[in-house]
N, C-alpha and C. Protein backbone atom coordinates (compact mmCIF):
# COMPACT_ATOMS: atom_id res chain seq x y z
N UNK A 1 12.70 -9.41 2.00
CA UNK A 1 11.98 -8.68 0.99
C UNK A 1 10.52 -8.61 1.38
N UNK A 2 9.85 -7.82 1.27
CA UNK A 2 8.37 -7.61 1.43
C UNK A 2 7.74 -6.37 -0.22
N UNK A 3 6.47 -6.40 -0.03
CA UNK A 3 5.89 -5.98 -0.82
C UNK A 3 5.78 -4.37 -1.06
N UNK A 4 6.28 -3.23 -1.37
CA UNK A 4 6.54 -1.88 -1.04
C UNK A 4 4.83 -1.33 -1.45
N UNK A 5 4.59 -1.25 -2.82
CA UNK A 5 3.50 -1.44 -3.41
C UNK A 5 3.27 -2.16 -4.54
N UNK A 6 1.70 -1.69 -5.01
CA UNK A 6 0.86 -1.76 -5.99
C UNK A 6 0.46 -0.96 -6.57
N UNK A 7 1.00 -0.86 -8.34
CA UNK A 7 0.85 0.42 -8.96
C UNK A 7 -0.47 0.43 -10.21
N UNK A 8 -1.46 0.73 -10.25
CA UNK A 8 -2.28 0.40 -11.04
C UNK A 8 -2.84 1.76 -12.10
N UNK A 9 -3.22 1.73 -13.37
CA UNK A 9 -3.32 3.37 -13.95
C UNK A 9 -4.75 2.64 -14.10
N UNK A 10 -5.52 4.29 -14.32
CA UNK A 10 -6.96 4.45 -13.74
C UNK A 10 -7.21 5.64 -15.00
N UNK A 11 -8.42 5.30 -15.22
CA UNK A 11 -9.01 6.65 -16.09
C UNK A 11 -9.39 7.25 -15.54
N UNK A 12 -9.93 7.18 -13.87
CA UNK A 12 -10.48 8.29 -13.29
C UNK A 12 -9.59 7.96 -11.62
N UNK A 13 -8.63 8.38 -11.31
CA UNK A 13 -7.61 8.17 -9.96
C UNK A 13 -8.65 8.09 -8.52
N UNK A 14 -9.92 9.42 -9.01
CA UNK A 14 -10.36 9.94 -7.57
C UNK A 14 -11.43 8.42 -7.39
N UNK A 15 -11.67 8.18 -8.99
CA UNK A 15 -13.31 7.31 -8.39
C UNK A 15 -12.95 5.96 -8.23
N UNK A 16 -11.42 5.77 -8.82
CA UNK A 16 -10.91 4.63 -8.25
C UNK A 16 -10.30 4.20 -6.25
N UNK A 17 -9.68 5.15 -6.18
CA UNK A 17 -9.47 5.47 -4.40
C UNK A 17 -10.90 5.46 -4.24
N UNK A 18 -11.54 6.11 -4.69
CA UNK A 18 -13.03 6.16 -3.80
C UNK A 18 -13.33 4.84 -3.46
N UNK A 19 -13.43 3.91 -4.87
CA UNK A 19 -13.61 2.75 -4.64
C UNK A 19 -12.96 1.43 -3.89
N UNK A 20 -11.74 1.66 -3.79
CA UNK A 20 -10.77 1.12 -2.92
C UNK A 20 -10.93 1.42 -1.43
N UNK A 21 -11.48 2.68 -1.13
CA UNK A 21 -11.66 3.23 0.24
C UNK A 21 -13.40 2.77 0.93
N UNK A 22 -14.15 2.84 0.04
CA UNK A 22 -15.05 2.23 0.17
C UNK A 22 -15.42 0.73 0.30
N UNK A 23 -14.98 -0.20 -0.81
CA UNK A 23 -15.13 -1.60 -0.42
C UNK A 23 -13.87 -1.76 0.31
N UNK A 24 -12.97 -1.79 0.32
CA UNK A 24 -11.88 -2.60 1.84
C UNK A 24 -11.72 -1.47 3.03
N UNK A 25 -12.07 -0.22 2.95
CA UNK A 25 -11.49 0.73 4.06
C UNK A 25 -10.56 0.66 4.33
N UNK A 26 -9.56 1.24 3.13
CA UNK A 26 -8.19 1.38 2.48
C UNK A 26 -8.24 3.09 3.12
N UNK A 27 -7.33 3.62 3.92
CA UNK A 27 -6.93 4.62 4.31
C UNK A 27 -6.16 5.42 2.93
N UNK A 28 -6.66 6.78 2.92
CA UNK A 28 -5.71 7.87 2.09
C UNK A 28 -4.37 7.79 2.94
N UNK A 29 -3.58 8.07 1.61
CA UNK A 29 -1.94 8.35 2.09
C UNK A 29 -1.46 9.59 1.53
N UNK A 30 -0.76 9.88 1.36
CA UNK A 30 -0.22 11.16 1.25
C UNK A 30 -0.08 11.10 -0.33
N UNK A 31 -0.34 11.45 -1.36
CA UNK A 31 -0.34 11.46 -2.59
C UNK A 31 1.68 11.65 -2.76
N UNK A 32 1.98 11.21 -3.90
CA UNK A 32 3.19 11.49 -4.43
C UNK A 32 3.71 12.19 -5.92
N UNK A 33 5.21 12.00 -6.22
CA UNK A 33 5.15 13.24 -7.40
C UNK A 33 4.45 12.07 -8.78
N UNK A 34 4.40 10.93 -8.34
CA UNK A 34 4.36 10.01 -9.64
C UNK A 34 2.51 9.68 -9.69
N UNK A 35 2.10 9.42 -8.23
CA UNK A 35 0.51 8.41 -8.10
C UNK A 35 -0.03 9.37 -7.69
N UNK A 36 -1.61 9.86 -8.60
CA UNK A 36 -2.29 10.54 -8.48
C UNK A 36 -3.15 10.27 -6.84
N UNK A 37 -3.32 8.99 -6.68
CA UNK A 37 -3.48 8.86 -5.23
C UNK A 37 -3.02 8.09 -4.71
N UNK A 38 -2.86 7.46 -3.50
CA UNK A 38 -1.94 6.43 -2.65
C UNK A 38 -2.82 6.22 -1.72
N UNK A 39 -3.18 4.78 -1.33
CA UNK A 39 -3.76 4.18 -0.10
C UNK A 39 -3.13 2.88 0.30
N UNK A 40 -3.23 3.13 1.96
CA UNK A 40 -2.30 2.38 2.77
C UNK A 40 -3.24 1.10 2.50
N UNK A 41 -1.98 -0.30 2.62
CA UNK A 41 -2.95 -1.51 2.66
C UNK A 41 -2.19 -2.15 3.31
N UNK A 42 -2.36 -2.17 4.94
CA UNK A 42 -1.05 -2.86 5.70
C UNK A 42 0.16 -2.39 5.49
N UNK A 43 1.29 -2.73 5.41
CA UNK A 43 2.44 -2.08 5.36
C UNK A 43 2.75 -1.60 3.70
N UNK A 44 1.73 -1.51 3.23
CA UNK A 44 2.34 -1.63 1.92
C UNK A 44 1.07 -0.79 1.14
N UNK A 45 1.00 0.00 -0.06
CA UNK A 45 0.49 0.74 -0.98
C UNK A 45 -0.24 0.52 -1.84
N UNK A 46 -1.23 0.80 -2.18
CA UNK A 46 -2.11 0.86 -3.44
C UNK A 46 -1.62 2.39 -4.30
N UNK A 47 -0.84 2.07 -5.12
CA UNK A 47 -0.53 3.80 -5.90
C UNK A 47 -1.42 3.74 -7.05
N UNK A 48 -1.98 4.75 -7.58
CA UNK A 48 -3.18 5.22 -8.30
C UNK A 48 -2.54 6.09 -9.64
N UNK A 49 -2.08 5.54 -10.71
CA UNK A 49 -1.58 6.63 -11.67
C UNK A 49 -3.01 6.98 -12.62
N UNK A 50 -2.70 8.19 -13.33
CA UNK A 50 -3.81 8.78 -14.20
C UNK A 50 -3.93 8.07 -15.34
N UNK A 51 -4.34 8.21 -16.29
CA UNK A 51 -4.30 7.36 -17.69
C UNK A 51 -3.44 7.87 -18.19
N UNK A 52 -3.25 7.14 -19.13
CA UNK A 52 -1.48 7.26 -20.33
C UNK A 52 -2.22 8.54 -20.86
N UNK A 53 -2.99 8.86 -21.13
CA UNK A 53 -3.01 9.70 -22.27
C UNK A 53 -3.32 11.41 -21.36
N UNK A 54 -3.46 11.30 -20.14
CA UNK A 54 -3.22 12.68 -19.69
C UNK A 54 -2.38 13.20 -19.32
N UNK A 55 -1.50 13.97 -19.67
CA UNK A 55 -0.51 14.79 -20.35
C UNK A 55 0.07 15.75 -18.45
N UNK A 56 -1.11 15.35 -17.80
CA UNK A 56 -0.72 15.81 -16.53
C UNK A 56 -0.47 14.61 -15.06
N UNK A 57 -0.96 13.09 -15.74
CA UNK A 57 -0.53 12.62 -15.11
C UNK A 57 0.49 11.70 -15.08
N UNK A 58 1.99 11.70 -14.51
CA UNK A 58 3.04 10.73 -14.78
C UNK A 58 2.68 9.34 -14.78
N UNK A 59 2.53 8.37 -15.70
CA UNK A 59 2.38 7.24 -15.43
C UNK A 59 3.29 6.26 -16.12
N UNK A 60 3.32 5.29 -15.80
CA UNK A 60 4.40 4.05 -16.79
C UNK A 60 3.54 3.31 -17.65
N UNK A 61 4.17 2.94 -18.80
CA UNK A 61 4.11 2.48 -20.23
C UNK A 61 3.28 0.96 -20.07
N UNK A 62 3.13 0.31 -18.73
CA UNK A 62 2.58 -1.08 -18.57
C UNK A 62 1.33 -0.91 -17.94
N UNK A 63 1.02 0.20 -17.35
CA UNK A 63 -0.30 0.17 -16.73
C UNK A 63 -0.06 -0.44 -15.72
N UNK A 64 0.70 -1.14 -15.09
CA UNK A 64 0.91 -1.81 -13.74
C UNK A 64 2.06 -1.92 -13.39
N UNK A 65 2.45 -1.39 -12.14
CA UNK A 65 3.58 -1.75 -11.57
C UNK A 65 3.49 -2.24 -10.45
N UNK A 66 4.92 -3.30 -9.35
CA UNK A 66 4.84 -3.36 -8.15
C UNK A 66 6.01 -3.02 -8.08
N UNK A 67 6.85 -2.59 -6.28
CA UNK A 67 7.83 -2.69 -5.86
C UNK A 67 8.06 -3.55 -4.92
N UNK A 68 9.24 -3.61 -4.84
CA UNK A 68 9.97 -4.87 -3.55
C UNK A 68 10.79 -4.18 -2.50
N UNK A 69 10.51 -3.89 -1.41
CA UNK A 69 11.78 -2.97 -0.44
C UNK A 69 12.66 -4.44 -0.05
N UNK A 70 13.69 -4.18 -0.79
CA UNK A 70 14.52 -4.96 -0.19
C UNK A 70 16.40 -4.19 0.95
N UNK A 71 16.62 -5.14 1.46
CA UNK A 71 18.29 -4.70 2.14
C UNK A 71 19.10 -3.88 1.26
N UNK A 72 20.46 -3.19 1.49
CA UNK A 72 21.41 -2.77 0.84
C UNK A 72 22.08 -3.76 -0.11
N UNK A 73 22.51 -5.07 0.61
CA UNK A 73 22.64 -6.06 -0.24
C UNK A 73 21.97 -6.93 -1.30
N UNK A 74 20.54 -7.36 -0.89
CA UNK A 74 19.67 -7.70 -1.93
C UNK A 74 19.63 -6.72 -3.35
N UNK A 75 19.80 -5.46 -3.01
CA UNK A 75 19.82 -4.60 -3.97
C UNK A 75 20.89 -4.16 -5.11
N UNK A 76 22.43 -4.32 -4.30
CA UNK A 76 23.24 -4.99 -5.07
C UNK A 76 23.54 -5.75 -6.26
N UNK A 77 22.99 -7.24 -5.46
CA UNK A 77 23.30 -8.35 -6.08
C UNK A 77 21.82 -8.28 -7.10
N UNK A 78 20.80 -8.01 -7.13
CA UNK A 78 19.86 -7.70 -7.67
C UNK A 78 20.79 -6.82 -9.17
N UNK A 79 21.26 -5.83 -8.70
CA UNK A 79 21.61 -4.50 -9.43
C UNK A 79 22.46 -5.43 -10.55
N UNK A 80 23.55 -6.32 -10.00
CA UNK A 80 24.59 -6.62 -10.98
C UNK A 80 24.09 -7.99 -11.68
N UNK A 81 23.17 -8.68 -11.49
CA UNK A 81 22.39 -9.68 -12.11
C UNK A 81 21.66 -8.95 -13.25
N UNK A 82 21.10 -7.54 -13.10
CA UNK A 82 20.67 -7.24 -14.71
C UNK A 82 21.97 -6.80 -14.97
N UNK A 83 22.51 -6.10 -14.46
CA UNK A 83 23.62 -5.41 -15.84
C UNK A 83 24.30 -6.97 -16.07
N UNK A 84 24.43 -8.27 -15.77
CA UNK A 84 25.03 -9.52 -16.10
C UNK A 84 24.27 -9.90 -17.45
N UNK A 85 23.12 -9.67 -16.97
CA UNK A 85 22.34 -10.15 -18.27
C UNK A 85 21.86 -9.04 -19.19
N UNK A 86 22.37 -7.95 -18.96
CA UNK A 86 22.31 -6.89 -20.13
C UNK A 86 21.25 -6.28 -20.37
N UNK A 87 20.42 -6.26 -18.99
CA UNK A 87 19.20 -5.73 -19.10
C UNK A 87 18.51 -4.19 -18.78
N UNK A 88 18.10 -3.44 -19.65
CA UNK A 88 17.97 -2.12 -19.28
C UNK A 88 17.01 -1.82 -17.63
N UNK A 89 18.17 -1.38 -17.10
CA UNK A 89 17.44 -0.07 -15.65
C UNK A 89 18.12 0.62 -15.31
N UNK A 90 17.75 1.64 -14.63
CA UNK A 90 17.40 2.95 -13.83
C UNK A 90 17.72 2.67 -12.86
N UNK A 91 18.49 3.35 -12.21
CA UNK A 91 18.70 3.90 -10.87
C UNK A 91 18.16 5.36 -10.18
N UNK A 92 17.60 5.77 -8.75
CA UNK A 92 17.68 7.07 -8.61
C UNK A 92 17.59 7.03 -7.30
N UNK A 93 17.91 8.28 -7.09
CA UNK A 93 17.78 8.62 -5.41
C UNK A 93 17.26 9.46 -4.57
N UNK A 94 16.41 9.20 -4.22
CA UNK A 94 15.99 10.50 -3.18
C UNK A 94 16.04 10.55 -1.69
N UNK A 95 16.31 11.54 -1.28
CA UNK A 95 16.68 11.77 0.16
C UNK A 95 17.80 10.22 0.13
N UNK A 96 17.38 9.50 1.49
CA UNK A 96 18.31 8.37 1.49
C UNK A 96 17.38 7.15 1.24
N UNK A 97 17.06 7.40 -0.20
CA UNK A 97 16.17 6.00 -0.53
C UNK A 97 16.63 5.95 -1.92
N UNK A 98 17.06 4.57 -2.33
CA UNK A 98 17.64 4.07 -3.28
C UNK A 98 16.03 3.41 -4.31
N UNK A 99 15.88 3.53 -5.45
CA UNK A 99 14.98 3.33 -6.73
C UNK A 99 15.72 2.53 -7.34
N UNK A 100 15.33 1.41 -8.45
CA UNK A 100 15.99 0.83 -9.14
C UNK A 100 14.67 0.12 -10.11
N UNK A 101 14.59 0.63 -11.60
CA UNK A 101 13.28 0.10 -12.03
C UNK A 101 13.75 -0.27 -13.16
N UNK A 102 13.55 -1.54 -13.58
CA UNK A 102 13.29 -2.04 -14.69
C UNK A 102 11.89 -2.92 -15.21
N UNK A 103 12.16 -3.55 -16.51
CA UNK A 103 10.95 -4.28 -16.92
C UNK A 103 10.64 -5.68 -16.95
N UNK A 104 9.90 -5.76 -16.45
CA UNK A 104 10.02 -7.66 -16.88
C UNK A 104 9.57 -8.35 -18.39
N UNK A 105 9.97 -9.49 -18.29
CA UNK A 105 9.59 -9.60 -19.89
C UNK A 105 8.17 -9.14 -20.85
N UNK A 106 6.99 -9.28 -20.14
CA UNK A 106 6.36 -8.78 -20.62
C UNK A 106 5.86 -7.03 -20.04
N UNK A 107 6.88 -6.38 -20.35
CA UNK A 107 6.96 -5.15 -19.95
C UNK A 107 6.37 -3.98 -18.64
N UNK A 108 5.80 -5.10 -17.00
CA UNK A 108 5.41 -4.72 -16.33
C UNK A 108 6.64 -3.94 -15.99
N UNK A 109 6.37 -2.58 -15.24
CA UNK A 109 7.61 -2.32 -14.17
C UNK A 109 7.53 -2.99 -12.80
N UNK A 110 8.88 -3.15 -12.92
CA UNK A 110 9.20 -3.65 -11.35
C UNK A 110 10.55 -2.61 -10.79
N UNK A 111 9.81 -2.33 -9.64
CA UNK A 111 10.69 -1.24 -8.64
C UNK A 111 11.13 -2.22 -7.63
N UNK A 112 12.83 -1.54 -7.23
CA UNK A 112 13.12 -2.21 -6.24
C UNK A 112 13.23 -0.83 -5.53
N UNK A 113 13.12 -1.00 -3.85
CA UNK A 113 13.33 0.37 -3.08
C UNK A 113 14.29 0.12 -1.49
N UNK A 114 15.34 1.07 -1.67
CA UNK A 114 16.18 -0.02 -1.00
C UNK A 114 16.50 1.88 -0.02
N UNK A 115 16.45 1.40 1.76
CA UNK A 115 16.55 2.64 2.72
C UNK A 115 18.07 1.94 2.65
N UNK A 116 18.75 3.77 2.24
CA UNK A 116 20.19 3.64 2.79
C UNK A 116 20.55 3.79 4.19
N UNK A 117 21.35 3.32 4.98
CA UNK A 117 21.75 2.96 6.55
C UNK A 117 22.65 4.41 6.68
């Protein structure tokens, strides 16, 4: 398992990257359909959502998220440990990359992101 990213919501996305790019010299990444901006931090992401309340930017209900890229199997046994304990998540898929997001108790999201073989 390693760290995929870091999801943080921002009232202002650009002056936050600015600021991320400026004090560590955090590289731009390719923006996505969810994080208003994305910067590389070693193998792993800083994602940038908009504030809850703009209507144009997708963001989640905790203000913070991380993900975990884990194996086909970690993801699994991961998968059937919440539905064991009856816990609401999501699955989705794009191209050949497996999503799996639920909440932790105090309602952060946690993404798991799993490359299909």
């Amino acid at each position: 398992m390693e760290v995929n990213h870091i999801g943080i919501t921002s009232r202002d996305p650009e002056v936050s990257a600015n600021f991320y790019r400026e004090i560590f010299g955090l590289p731009q990444k390719e923006e996505t359909e969810r994080a208003a901006k994305v910067l590389g931090i070693g193998k792993s992401n800083i994602a940038i959502y908009g504030e809850k309340n703009d209507p144009s930017s997708p963001v989640f209900g905790s203000g913070c998220d991380f993900a975990i890229r884990v194996d086909a199997k970690s993801f699994r046994e991961i998968e059937q440990r919440l539905f064991s304990q009856r816990l609401e998540y999501g699955v989705r898929k794009s191209s050949k990359t497996l999503f799996l997001n639920f909440q932790d108790p105090d309602g952060y999201l946690v993404e798991l992101i799993c490359e299909e073989e």
